[in-house]
Protein backbone atom coordinates (compact mmCIF):
# COMPACT_ATOMS: atom_id res chain seq x y z
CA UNK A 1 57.22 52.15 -75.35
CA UNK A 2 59.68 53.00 -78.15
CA UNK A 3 59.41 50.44 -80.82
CA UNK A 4 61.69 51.68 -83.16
CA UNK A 5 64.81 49.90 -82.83
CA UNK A 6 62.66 46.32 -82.57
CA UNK A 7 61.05 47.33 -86.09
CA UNK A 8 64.35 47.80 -87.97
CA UNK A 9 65.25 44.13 -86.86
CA UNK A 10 62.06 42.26 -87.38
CA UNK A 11 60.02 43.64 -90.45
CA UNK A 12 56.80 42.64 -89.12
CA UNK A 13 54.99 43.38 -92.59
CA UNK A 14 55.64 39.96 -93.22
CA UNK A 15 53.19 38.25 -90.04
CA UNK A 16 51.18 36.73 -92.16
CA UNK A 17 54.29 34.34 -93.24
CA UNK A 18 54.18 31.26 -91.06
CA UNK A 19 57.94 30.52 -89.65
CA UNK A 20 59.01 27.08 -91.62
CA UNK A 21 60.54 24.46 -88.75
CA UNK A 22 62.25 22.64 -92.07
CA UNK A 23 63.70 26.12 -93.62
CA UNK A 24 63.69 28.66 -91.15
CA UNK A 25 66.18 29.07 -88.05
CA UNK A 26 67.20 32.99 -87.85
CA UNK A 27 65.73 34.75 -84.40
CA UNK A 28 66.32 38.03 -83.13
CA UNK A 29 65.91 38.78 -79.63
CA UNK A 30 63.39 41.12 -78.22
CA UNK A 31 63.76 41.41 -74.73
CA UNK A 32 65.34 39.96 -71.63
CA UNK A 33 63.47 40.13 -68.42
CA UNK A 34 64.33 39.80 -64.99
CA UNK A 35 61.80 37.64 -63.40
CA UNK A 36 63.45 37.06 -59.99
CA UNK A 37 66.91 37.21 -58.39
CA UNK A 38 68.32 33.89 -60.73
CA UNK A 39 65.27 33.57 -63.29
CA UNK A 40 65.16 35.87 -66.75
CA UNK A 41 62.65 35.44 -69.48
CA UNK A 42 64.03 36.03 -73.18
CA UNK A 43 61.84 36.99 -75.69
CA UNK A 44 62.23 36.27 -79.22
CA UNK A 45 61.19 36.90 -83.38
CA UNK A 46 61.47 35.60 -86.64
CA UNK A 47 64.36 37.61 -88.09
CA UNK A 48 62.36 37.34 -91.05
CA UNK A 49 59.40 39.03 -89.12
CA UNK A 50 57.09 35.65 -89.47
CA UNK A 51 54.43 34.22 -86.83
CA UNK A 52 55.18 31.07 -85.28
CA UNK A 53 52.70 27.85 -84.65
CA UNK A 54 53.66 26.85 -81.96
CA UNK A 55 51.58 24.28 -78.97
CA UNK A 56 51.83 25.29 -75.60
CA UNK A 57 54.59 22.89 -74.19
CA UNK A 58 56.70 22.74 -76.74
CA UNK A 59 60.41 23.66 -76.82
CA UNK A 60 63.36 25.25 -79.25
CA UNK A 61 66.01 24.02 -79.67
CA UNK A 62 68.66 26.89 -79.67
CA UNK A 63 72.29 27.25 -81.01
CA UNK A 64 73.98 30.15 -79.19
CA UNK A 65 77.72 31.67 -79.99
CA UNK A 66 79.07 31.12 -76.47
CA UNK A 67 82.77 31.15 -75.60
CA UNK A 68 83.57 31.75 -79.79
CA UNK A 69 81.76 27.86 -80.56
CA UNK A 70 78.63 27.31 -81.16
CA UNK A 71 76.36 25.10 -78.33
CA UNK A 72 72.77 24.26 -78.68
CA UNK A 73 70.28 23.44 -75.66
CA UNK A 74 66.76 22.98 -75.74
CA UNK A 75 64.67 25.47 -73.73
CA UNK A 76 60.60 25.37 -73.50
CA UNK A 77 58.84 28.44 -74.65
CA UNK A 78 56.89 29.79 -71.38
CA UNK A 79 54.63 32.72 -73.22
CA UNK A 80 50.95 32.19 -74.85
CA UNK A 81 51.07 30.49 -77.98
CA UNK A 82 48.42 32.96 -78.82
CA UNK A 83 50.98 35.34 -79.01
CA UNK A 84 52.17 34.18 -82.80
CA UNK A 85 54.29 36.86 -83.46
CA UNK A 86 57.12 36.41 -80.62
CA UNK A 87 57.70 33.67 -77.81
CA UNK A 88 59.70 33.91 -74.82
CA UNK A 89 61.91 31.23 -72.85
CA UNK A 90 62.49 31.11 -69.12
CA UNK A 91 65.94 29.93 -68.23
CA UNK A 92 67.09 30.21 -64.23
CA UNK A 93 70.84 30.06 -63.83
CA UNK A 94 72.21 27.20 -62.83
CA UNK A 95 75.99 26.58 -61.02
CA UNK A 96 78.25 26.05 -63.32
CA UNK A 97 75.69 25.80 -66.36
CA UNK A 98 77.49 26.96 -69.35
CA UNK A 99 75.06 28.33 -71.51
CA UNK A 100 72.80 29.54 -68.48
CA UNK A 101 74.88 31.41 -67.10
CA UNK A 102 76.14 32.81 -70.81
CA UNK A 103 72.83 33.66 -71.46
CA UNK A 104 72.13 35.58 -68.00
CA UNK A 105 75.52 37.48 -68.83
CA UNK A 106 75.25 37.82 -72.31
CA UNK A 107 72.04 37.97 -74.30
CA UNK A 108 70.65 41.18 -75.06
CA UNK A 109 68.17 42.82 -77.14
CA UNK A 110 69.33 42.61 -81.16
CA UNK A 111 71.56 40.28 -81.03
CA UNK A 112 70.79 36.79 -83.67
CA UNK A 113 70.59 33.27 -82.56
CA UNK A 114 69.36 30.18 -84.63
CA UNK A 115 66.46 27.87 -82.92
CA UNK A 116 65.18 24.89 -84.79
CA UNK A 117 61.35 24.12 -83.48
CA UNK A 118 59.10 24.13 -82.51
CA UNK A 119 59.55 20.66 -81.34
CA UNK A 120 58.52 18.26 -78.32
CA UNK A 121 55.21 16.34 -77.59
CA UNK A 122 54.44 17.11 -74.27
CA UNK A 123 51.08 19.11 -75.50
CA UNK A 124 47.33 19.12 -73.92
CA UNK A 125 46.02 15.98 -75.66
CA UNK A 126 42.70 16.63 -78.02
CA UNK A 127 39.19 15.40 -77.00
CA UNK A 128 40.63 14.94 -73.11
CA UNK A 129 38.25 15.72 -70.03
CA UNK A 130 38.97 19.19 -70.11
CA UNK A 131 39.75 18.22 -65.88
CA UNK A 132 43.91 18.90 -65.79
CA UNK A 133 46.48 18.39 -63.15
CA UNK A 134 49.22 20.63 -64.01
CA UNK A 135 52.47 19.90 -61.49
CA UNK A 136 55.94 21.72 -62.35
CA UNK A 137 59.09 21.78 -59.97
CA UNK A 138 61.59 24.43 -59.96
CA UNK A 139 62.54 25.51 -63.92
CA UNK A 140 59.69 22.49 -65.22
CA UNK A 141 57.17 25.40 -65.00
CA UNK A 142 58.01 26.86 -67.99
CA UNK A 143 55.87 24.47 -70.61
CA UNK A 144 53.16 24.07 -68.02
CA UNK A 145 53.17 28.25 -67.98
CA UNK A 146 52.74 28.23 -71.75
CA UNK A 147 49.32 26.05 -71.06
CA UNK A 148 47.90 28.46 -67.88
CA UNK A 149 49.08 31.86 -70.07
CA UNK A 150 47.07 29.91 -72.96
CA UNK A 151 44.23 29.22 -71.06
CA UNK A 152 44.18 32.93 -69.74
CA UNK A 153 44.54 34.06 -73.15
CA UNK A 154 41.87 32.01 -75.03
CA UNK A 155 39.24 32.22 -72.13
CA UNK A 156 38.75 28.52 -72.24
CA UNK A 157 36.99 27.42 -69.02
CA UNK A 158 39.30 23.95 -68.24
CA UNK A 159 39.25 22.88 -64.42
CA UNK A 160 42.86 22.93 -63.81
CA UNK A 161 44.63 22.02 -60.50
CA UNK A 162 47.90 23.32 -60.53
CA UNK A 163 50.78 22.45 -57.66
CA UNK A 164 53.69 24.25 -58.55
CA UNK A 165 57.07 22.98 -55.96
CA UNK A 166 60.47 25.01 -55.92
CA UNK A 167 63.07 24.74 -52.63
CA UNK A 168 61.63 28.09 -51.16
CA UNK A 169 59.35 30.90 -51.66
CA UNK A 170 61.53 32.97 -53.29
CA UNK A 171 62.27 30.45 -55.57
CA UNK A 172 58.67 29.68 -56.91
CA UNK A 173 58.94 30.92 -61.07
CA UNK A 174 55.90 33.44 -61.93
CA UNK A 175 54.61 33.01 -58.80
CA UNK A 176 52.99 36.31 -58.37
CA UNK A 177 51.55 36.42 -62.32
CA UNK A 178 50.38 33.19 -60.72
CA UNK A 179 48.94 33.95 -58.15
CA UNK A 180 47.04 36.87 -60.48
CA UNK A 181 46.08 34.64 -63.08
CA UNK A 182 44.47 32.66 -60.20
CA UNK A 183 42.69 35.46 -58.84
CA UNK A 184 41.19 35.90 -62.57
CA UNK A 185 40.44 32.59 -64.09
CA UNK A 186 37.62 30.88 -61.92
CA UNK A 187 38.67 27.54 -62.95
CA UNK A 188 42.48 27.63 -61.91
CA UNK A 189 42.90 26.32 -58.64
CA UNK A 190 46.90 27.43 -57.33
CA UNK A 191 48.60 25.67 -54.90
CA UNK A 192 52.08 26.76 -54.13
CA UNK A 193 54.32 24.05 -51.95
CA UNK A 194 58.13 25.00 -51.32
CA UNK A 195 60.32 22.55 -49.26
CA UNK A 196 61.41 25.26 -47.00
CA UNK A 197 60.54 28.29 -45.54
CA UNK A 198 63.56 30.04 -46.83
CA UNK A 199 63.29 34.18 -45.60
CA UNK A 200 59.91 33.58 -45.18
CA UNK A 201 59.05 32.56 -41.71
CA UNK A 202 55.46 34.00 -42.73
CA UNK A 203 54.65 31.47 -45.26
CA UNK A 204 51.36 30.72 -44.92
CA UNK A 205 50.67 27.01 -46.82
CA UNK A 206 52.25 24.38 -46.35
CA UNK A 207 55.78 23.56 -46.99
CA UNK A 208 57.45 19.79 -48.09
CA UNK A 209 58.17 17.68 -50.91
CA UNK A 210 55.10 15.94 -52.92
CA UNK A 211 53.29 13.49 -51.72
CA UNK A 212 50.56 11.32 -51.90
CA UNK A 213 48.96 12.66 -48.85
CA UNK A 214 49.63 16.03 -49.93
CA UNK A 215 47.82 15.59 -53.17
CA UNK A 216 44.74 13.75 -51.81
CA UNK A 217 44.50 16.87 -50.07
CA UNK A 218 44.93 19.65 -52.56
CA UNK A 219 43.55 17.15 -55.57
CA UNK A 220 41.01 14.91 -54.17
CA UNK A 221 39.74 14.19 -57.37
CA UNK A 222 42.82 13.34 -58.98
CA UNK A 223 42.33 10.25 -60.94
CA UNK A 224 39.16 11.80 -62.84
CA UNK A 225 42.16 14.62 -64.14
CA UNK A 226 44.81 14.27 -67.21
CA UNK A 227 48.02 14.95 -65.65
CA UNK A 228 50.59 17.26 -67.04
CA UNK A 229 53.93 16.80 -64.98
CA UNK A 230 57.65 18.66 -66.00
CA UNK A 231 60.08 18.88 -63.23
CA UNK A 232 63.51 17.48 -62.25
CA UNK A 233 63.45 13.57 -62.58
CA UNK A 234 63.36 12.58 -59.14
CA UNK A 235 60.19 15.03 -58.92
CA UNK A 236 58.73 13.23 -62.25
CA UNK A 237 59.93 10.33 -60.77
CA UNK A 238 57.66 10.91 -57.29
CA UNK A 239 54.58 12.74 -59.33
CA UNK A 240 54.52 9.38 -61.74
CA UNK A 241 54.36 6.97 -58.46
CA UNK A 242 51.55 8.97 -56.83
CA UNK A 243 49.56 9.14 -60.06
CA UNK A 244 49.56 5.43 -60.70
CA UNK A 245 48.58 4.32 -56.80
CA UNK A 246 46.10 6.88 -57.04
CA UNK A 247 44.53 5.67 -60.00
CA UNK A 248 45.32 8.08 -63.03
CA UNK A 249 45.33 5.61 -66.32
CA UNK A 250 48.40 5.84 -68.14
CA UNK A 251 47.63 7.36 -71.33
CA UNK A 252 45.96 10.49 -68.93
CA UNK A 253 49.71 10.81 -66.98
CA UNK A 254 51.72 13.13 -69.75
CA UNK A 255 55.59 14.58 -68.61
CA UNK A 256 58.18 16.09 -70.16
CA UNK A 257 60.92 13.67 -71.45
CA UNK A 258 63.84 15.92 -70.28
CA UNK A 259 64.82 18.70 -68.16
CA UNK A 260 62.82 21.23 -70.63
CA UNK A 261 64.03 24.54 -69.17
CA UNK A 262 67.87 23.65 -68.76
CA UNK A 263 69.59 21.31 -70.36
CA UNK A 264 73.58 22.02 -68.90
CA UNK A 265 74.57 18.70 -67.26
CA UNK A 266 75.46 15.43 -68.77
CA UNK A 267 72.86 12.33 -68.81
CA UNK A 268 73.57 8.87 -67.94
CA UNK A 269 72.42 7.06 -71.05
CA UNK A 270 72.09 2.52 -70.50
CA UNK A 271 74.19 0.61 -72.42
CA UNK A 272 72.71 -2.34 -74.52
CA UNK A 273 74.12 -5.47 -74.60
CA UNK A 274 76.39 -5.72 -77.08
CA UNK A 275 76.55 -7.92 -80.21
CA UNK A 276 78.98 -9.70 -82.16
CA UNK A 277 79.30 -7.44 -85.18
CA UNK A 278 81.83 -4.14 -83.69
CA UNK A 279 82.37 -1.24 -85.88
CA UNK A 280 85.27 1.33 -85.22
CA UNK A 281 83.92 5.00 -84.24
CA UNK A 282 86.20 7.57 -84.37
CA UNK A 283 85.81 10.93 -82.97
CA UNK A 284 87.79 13.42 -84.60
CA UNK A 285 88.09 16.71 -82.74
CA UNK A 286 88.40 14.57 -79.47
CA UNK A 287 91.28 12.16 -81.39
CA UNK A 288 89.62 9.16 -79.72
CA UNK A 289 88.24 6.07 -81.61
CA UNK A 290 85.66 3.72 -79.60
CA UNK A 291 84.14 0.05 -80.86
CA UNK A 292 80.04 0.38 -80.96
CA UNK A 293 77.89 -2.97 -81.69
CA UNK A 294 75.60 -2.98 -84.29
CA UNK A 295 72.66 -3.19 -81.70
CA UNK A 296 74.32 0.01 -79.43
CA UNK A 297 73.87 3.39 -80.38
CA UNK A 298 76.89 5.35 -80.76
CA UNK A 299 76.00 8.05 -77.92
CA UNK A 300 75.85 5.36 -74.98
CA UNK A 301 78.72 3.85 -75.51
CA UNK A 302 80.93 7.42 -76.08
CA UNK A 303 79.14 8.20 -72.75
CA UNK A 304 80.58 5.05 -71.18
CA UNK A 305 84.06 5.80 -72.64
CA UNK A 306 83.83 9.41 -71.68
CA UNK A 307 83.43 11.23 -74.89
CA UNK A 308 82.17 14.67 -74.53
CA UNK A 309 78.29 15.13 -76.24
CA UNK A 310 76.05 17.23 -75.47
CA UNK A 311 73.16 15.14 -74.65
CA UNK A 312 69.55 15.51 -73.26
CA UNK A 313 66.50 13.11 -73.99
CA UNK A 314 68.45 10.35 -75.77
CA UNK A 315 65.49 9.28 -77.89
CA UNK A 316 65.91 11.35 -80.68
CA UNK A 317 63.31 14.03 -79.83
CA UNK A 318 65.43 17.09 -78.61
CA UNK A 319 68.06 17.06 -81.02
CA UNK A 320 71.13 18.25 -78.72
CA UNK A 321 73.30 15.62 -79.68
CA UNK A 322 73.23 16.27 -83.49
CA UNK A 323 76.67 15.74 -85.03
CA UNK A 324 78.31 15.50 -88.25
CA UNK A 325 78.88 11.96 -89.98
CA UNK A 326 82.27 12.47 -91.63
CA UNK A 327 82.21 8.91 -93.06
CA UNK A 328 80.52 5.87 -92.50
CA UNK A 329 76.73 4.98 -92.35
CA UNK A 330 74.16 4.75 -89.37
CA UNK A 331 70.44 3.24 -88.45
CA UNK A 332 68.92 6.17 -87.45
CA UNK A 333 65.60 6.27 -85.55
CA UNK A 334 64.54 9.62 -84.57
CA UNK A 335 61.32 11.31 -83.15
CA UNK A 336 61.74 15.03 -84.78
CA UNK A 337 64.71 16.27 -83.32
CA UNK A 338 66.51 16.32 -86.94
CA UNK A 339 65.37 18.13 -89.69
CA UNK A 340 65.50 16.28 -93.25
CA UNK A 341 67.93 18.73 -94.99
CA UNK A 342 70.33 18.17 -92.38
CA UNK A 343 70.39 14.57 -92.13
CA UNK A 344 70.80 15.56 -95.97
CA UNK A 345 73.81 17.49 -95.23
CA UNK A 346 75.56 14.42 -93.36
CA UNK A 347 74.24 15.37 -89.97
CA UNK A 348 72.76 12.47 -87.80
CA UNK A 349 71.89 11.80 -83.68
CA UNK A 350 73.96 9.79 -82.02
CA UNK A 351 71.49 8.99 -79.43
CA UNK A 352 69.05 7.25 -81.95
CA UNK A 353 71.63 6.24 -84.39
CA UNK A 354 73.51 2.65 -84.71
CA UNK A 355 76.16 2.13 -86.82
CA UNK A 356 76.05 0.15 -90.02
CA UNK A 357 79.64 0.33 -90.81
CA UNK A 358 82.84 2.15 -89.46
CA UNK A 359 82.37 5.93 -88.44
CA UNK A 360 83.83 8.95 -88.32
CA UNK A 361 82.26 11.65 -86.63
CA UNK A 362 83.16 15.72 -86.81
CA UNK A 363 83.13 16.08 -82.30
């Protein structure tokens, strides 16, 4: 493979530099894979040529040029952490997802984005049983890939169950590396369910949604096993009720927080009561101006009043809502998805953030 034009991006003589997540943000993409027919993998490096530390599960979050503004989304890197020198995301395109569907039509090798990461908890807990249940629906594969690529990678002989769910066959992500992997690591037990048949009348498992039954089944021993669970939330949702009756303890049941692969559509954030002391918000781009409590935070109530954010895990851990604070002070109470020279700059997260006094925000 010619190499060439990748080593006049990235000058790799600097590996043994260790990417900073508080100073460095410049990537340069690598390669874009097609995985299936809506699925690509895009491959990334430190523009600076620098490894990256990064935990299998974690995520980026990534600020992309599309449609001349700049948008950020949070996307889980899917490749071996082992691999420190580059890390790929998996993104499938979604109807009417903006920066899916920008990055399916747009991205291409050489061109510069900014990530901040690597972020996210959702991470094989140390000194666990080394007994896992991995279960991923549809796009939630991608952190849970990062683990079973690091396993492969690192040799390390955990007894993983794995049920992987999509709506059909043909839409089951890396299901024949999968299915390879499976074939190779004596410990990985793969169990493939899609809802429907699809094209393939010849399926030969079983096809459905999760169950309970289903998993005494394919897991018998399920509450002996640390689960590992990303999917769409009525699949978390499902996988969380089954774990519980079938006596996982809590701290051993582990998912994602939010929608780790694609983060296009809006969330429906609750509303706290509110309180007697009401500060005026004002959103400047949008020329609107809302009243926030002192005990609401500012991003449910511009989601009540219809305010356009861009919004994810609304507990301060991806950091897709960051915004600029114009004026005005908040009580902000994040779990890493700011850095500390931006909240230096004047940048806060709505989602985490109360106000302390009147506000003016730059959306």
């Amino acid at each position: 493979m010619d190499t060439s034009a990748f080593t006049t991006s990235v000058p790799y003589a600097n590996l043994s530099q260790v990417w900073d997540p508080e100073a460095d943000d410049a990537l340069i993409c690598l390669d874009v894979h097609q995985e299936m027919h809506d699925v690509k993998s895009f491959t990334f490096a430190s523009a600076q040529g620098k490894q990256f530390d990064v935990r299998a599960g974690q995520y980026f979050l990534f600020t992309f040029p599309a449609g001349g503004e700049d948008d950020s989304r949070c996307y889980s890197v899917s490749s071996s952490p082992l691999r420190r020198n580059a890390f790929s995301i998996t993104v499938k395109r979604v109807a009417g997802g903006h920066m899916s569907n920008w990055l399916h039509d747009t991205m291409q090798p050489g061109m510069a984005v900014t990530a901040q990461g690597p972020l996210g908890t959702f991470i094989r807990p140390a000194g666990a049983a080394q007994k896992y249940l991995f279960l991923s629906g549809g796009s939630g594969i991608t952190p849970v890939m990062s683990m079973v690529r690091e396993l492969a990678d690192s040799h390390e002989r955990a007894d993983v169950a794995f049920v992987h769910a999509g709506r059909t066959p043909a839409d089951l992500i890396f299901r024949h590396e999968l299915s390879g992997l499976a074939a190779r690591l004596k410990t990985l037990r793969l169990h493939f369910l899609p809802e429907q048949l699809g094209e393939e009348p010849s399926w030969p498992g079983l096809t459905g949604r999760i169950s309970a039954e289903y998993l005494r089944l394919a897991v018998p021993d399920l509450a002996e096993r640390t689960v590992m669970c990303c999917g769409p939330a009525p699949f978390m949702a499902a996988a969380r009720k089954i774990a519980v009756e079938a006596g996982v303890p809590t701290h051993r049941y582990i998912e994602e927080s939010f929608d780790a692969a694609v983060i296009d559509a809006d969330v429906v954030v609750p509303i706290e009561a509110p309180a007697e002391t009401i500060y005026a918000v004002q959103f400047s781009k949008q020329a609107r101006s809302i009243e926030v409590s002192a005990e609401q935070t500012v991003l449910s109530c511009a989601k009540k009043a219809g305010i356009r954010i861009p919004s994810s895990c609304a507990n301060g851990m991806c950091g897709t809502c960051k915004s600029k604070l114009v004026s005005g002070s908040v009580n902000m109470v994040h779990n890493g998805g700011i850095r500390q020279r931006e909240i230096d700059a004047g940048f806060f997260l709505p989602c985490c953030s109360k106000p302390t006094s009147d506000l003016v925000i730059d959306r």
